[in-house]
Structure formats: structure tokens, C-alpha cells
Protein backbone atom coordinates (compact mmCIF):
# COMPACT_ATOMS: atom_id res chain seq x y z
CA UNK A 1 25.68 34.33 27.83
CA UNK A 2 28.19 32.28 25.10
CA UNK A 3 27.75 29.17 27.57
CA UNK A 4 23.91 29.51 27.71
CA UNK A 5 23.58 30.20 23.44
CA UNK A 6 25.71 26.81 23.33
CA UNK A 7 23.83 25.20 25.67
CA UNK A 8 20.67 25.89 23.96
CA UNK A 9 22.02 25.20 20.31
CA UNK A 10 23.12 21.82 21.76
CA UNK A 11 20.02 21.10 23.05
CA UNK A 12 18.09 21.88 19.37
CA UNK A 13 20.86 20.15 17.74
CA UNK A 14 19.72 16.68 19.99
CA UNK A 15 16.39 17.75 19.18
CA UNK A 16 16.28 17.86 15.82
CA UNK A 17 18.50 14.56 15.26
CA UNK A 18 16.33 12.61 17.86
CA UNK A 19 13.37 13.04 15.37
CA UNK A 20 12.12 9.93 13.96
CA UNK A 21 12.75 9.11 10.25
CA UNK A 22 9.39 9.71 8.64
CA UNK A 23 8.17 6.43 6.05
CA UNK A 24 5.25 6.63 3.69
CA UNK A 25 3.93 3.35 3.11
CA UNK A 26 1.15 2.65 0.45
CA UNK A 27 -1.81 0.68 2.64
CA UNK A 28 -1.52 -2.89 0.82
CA UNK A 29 1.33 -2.97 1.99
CA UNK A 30 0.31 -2.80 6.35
CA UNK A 31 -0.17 -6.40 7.27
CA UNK A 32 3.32 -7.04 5.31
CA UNK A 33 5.56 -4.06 5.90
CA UNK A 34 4.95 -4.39 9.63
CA UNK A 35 6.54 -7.63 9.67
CA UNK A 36 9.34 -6.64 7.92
CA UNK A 37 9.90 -3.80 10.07
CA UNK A 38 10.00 -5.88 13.39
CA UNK A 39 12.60 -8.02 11.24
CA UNK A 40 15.06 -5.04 10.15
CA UNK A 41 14.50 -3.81 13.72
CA UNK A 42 15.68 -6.64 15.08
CA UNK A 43 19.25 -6.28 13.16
CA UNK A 44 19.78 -2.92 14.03
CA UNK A 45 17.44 -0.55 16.10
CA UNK A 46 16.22 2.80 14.55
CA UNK A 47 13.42 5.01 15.36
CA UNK A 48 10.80 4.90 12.54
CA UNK A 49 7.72 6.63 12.16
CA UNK A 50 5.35 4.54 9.59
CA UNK A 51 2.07 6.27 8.18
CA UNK A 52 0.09 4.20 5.71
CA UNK A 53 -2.14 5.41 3.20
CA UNK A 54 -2.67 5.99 -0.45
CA UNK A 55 0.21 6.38 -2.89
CA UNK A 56 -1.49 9.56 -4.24
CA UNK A 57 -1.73 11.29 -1.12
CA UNK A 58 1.33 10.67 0.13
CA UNK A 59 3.13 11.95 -3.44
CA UNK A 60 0.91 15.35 -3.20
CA UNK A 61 2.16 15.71 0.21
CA UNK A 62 5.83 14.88 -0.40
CA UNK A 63 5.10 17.95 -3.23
CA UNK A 64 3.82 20.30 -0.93
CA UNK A 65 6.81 19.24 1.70
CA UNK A 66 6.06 16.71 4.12
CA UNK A 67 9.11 15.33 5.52
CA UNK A 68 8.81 11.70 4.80
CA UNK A 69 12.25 10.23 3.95
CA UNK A 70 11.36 7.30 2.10
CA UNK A 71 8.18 6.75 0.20
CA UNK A 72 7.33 2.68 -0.79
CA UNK A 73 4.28 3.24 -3.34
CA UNK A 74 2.00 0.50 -4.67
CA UNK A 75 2.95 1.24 -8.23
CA UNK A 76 5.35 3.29 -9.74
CA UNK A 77 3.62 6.33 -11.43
CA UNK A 78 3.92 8.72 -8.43
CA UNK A 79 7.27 7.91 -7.32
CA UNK A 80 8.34 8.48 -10.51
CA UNK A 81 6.39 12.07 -10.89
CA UNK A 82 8.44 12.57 -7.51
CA UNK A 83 11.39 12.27 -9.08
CA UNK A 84 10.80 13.85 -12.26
CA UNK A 85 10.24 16.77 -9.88
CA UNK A 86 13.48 16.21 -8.31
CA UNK A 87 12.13 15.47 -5.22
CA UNK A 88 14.17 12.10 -5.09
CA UNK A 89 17.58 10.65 -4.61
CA UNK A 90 17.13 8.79 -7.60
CA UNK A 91 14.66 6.80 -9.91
CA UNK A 92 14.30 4.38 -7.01
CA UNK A 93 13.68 0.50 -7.39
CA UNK A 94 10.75 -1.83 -7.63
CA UNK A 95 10.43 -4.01 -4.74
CA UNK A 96 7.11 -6.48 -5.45
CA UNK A 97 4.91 -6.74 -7.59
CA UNK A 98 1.13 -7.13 -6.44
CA UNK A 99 -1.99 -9.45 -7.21
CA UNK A 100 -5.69 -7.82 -7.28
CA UNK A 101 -8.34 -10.44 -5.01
CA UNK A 102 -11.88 -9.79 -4.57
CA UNK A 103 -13.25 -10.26 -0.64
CA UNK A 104 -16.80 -10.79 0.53
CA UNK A 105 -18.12 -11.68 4.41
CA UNK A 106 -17.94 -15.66 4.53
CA UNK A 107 -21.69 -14.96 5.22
CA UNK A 108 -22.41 -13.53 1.85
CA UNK A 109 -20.15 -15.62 -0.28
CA UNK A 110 -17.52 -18.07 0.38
CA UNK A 111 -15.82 -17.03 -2.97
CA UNK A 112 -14.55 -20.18 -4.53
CA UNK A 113 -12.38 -18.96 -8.10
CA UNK A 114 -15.89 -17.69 -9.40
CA UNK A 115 -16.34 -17.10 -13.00
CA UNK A 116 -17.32 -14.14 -15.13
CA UNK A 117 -21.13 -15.56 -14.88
CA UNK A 118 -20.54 -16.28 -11.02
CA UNK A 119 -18.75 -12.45 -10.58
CA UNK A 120 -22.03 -11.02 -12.04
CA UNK A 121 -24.52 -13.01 -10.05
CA UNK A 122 -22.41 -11.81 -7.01
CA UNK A 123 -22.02 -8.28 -8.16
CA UNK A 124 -26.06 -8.39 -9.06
CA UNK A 125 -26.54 -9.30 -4.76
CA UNK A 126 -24.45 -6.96 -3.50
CA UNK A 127 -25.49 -3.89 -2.21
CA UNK A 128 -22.03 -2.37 -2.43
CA UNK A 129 -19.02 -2.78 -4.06
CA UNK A 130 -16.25 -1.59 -2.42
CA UNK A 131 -12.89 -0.13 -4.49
CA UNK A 132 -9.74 2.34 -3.62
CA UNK A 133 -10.25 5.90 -5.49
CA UNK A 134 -8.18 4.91 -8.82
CA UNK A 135 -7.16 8.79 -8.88
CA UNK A 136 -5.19 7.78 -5.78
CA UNK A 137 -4.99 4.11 -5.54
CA UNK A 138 -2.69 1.55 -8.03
CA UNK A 139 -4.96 -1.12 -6.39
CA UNK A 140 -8.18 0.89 -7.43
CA UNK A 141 -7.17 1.38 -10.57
CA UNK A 142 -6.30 -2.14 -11.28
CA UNK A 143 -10.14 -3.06 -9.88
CA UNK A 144 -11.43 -0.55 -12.78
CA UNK A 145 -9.31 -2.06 -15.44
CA UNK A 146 -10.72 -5.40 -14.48
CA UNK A 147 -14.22 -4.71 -14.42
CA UNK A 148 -13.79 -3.09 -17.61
CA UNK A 149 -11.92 -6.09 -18.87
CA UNK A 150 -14.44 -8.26 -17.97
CA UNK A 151 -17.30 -6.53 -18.70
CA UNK A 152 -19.18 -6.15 -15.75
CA UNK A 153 -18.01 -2.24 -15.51
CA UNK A 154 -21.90 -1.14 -16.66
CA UNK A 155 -22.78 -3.84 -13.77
CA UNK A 156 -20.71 -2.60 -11.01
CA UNK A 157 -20.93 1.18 -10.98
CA UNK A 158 -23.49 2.32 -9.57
CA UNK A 159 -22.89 0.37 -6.82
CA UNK A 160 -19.47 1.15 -6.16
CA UNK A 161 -18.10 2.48 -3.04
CA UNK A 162 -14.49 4.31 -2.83
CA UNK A 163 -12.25 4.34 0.05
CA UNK A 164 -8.83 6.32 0.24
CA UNK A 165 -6.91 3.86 0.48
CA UNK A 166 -6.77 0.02 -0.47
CA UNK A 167 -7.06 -0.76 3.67
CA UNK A 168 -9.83 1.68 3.72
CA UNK A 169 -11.77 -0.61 0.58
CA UNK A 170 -11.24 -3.38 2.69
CA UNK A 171 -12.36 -2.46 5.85
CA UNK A 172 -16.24 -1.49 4.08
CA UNK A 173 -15.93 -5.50 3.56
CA UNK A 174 -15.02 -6.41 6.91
CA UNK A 175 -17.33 -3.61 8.74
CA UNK A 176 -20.30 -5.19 6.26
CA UNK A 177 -20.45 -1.58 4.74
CA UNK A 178 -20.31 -3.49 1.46
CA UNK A 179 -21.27 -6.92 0.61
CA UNK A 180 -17.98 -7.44 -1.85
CA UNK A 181 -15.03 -5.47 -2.60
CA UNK A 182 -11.51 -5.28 -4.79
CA UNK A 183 -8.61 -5.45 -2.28
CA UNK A 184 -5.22 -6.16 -2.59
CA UNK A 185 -3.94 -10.32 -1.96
CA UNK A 186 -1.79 -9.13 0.72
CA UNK A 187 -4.53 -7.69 2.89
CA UNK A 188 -7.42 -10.47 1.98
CA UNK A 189 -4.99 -13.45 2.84
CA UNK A 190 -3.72 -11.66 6.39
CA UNK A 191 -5.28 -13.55 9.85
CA UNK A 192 -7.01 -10.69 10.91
CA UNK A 193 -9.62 -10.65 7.64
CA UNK A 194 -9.36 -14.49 6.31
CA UNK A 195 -11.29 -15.60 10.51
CA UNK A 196 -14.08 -13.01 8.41
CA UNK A 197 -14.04 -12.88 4.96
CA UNK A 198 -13.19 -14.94 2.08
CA UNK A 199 -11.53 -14.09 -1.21
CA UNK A 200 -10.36 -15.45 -4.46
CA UNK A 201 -7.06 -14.18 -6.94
CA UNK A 202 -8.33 -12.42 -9.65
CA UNK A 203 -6.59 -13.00 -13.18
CA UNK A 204 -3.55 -10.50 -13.48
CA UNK A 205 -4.11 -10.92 -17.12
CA UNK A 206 -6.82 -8.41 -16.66
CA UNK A 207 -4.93 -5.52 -15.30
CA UNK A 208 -1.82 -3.67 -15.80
CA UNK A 209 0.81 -5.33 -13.56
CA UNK A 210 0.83 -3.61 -10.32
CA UNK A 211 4.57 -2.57 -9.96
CA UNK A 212 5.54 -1.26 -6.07
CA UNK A 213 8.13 1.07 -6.56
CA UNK A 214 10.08 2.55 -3.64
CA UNK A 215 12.45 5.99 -3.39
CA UNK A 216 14.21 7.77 -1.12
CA UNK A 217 13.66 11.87 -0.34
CA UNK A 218 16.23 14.02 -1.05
CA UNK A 219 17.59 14.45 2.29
CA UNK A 220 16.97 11.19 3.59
CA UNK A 221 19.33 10.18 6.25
CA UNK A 222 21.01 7.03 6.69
CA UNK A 223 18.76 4.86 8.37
CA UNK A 224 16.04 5.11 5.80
CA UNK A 225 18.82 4.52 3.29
CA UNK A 226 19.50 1.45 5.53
CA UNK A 227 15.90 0.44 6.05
CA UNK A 228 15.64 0.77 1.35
CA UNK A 229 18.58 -1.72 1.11
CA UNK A 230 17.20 -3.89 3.61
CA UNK A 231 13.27 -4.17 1.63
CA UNK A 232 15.78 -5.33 -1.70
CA UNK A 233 17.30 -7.87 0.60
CA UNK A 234 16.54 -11.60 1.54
CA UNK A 235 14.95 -11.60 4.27
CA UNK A 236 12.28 -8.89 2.97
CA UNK A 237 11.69 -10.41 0.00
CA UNK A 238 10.47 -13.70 1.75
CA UNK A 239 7.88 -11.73 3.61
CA UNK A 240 6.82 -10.28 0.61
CA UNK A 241 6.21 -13.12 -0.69
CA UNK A 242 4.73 -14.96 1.88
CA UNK A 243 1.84 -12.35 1.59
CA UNK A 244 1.36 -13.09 -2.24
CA UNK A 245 3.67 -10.25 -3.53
CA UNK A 246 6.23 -11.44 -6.42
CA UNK A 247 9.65 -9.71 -5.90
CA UNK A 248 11.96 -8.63 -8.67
């Protein structure tokens, strides 16, 4: 009876250590962070299990318990509510820093650094406007602020679509659910949307600077810890910033 009680707590001790290490990943972040995983996986092998969505889901979740072990936000209000909570290691560090771009269908637009008086004509022919909730969504929020800033808010409201997620804005663009839409640089200048869609930089003046702040759970074992150093390293910041991110 001792031999089978070991046997079995051997067998839930392998279990529970073969369990893949749980990353939340804000959705800007997709086309990029999926490079730089192949890259870190290349130096040393680890099983990962990457879910990408919006920064305020995933910190409501993290609340509530979900066992993510590192969380790599597209700004740095909820991973710092995280750790006020003293769900964190630490304060964590900011890895990038992202750019706001508006995206249209090539067929509706071909987007060439339009102008306040060009942004209203296009905003007038659209029959959406596609944005991330700004409740849950740094990228969203930055898209408010700059429609405010340049005020064409009163313009664009009423049309205005919200997705989840910054991927989930996008994608109304790309499926045609909306003519225009507020996406994040690294997503509008990735292969799979520029063969569609065209986009333009929009001035960062306009907005708050998007700061992507990362943190590790309390908890977190060492290859996530190994997998944070690695994102403040060389190698990750040069695929940052091929997408358009600047890194600290």
C-alpha cells in the first residue's frame, strides 16, 4: 500500500511539474512576441503556453487567480494595480514602447500620412470605425485620446466599433467589418495585413506614450523568469523594434 501511495504521489508530482508555464501577452504584441519566442526557444527549450488578449482582461483574471506566470501588458497601469495588490514579484520593467497607426482596406484608402482635413474626409466615408475597448485596451485608449486631440472625437463616435482586444480592432479592418480602424504599428506593418490593408503612423504627440510593461506572478518558476530576462535582452529588443516598438 506505501509502494502504491508513492507511486501515485510520484506520478502527480510529474504531473504537476510537466504543466506548461502559463504567459499573458497583450494582443499588439502577437505578430512580434511570436518571433521572439521561436528565438528564446531556440537557446534553450521550455514548454510555454501563450494566450493573447487584452491587458485588462488578463489583470482581472490574474485577480481572480488564473495561473499565468508572467503577464507582458501594453501599458503599465494594470501591471502595476497587480502589484500594488501583491500579486507580483516585483514592480516589473518596461520593455517597448508602442506607436498608434490607423489601417483601412487598400480598396477604401491607400492612407498616405493624411492630415487632420484628410482624417475627417476619411472618417466622414467610413461606415465604421474600428477601436480596442479603452476600459481594457492601452491601444484603445490611446485612439480616444487622439481623436479627442484632434478633434474629430464628435466625428468619430457614433461610428465607432470596439473590439476586446487591439487584434480584435484590427481584424473588423481586415474582415471589411469596418472601413478604417486605430490599431497598433506592430500589427498594421506585419505581412499578413500590409498584402490587405494600408496604414499610416499617427503623431505620438497626440497620446500618452504607450509604455509595455512586463511582471512576473508570484510563484513564477524559472523558465518564465528566464523567458523576462531574455524580452530585456538583445536579441528581443531587435525584434521589437523591427515591428516599430522603441525599447528602453
Amino acid at each position: 500500500m506505501r509502494f502504491i501511495i508513492a507511486f501515485l504521489f510520484l506520478l502527480c508530482t510529474q504531473s504537476l511539474s510537466a504543466q506548461p508555464v502559463m504567459v499573458a501577452v497583450a494582443g499588439n504584441m502577437k505578430e512580434a512576441f511570436a518571433e521572439i519566442v521561436a528565438a528564446y526557444q531556440t537557446k534553450k527549450k521550455s514548454d510555454l503556453r501563450v494566450v493573447y488578449g487584452s491587458s485588462g482582461n488578463f489583470a482581472a483574471q490574474i485577480m481572480n487567480g488564473a495561473p499565468f506566470k508572467l503577464f507582458i501588458a501594453a501599458d503599465e497601469h494594470f501591471p502595476l494595480e497587480l502589484y500594488k495588490s501583491g500579486k507580483t514579484l516585483d514592480e516589473g520593467s518596461v520593455y517597448a514602447i508602442g506607436k498608434l497607426a490607423l489601417i483601412s482596406k487598400k480598396s477604401f484608402s491607400t492612407l498616405s500620412r493624411p492630415n487632420k482635413v484628410e482624417l475627417a474626409k476619411l472618417i466622414s466615408r467610413a461606415n465604421k470605425v474600428a477601436i480596442a475597448k479603452p476600459e481594457l485596451a492601452p491601444y484603445g485608449r490611446a485612439a480616444v485620446e487622439y481623436l479627442k486631440a484632434e478633434g474629430l472625437w464628435d466625428l468619430a463616435k457614433d461610428k465607432l466599433i470596439y473590439g476586446d482586444n487591439i487584434g480584435v480592432a484590427t481584424m473588423y479592418v481586415v474582415s471589411g467589418a469596418a472601413d478604417i480602424g486605430f490599431s497598433a504599428l506592430s500589427l498594421a506593418n506585419s505581412s499578413e495585413l500590409t498584402s490587405e490593408t494600408a496604414y499610416t503612423v499617427l503623431d505620438s504627440k497626440q497620446y500618452e506614450p504607450i509604455k509595455q510593461r512586463m511582471v512576473l506572478i508570484k510563484g513564477a518558476p524559472a523558465e518564465a523568469i528566464d523567458l523576462y530576462r531574455f524580452m530585456q535582452g538583445p536579441q528581443a529588443k531587435s525584434i521589437l523594434q523591427k515591428f516599430g516598438y522603441t525599447t528602453p
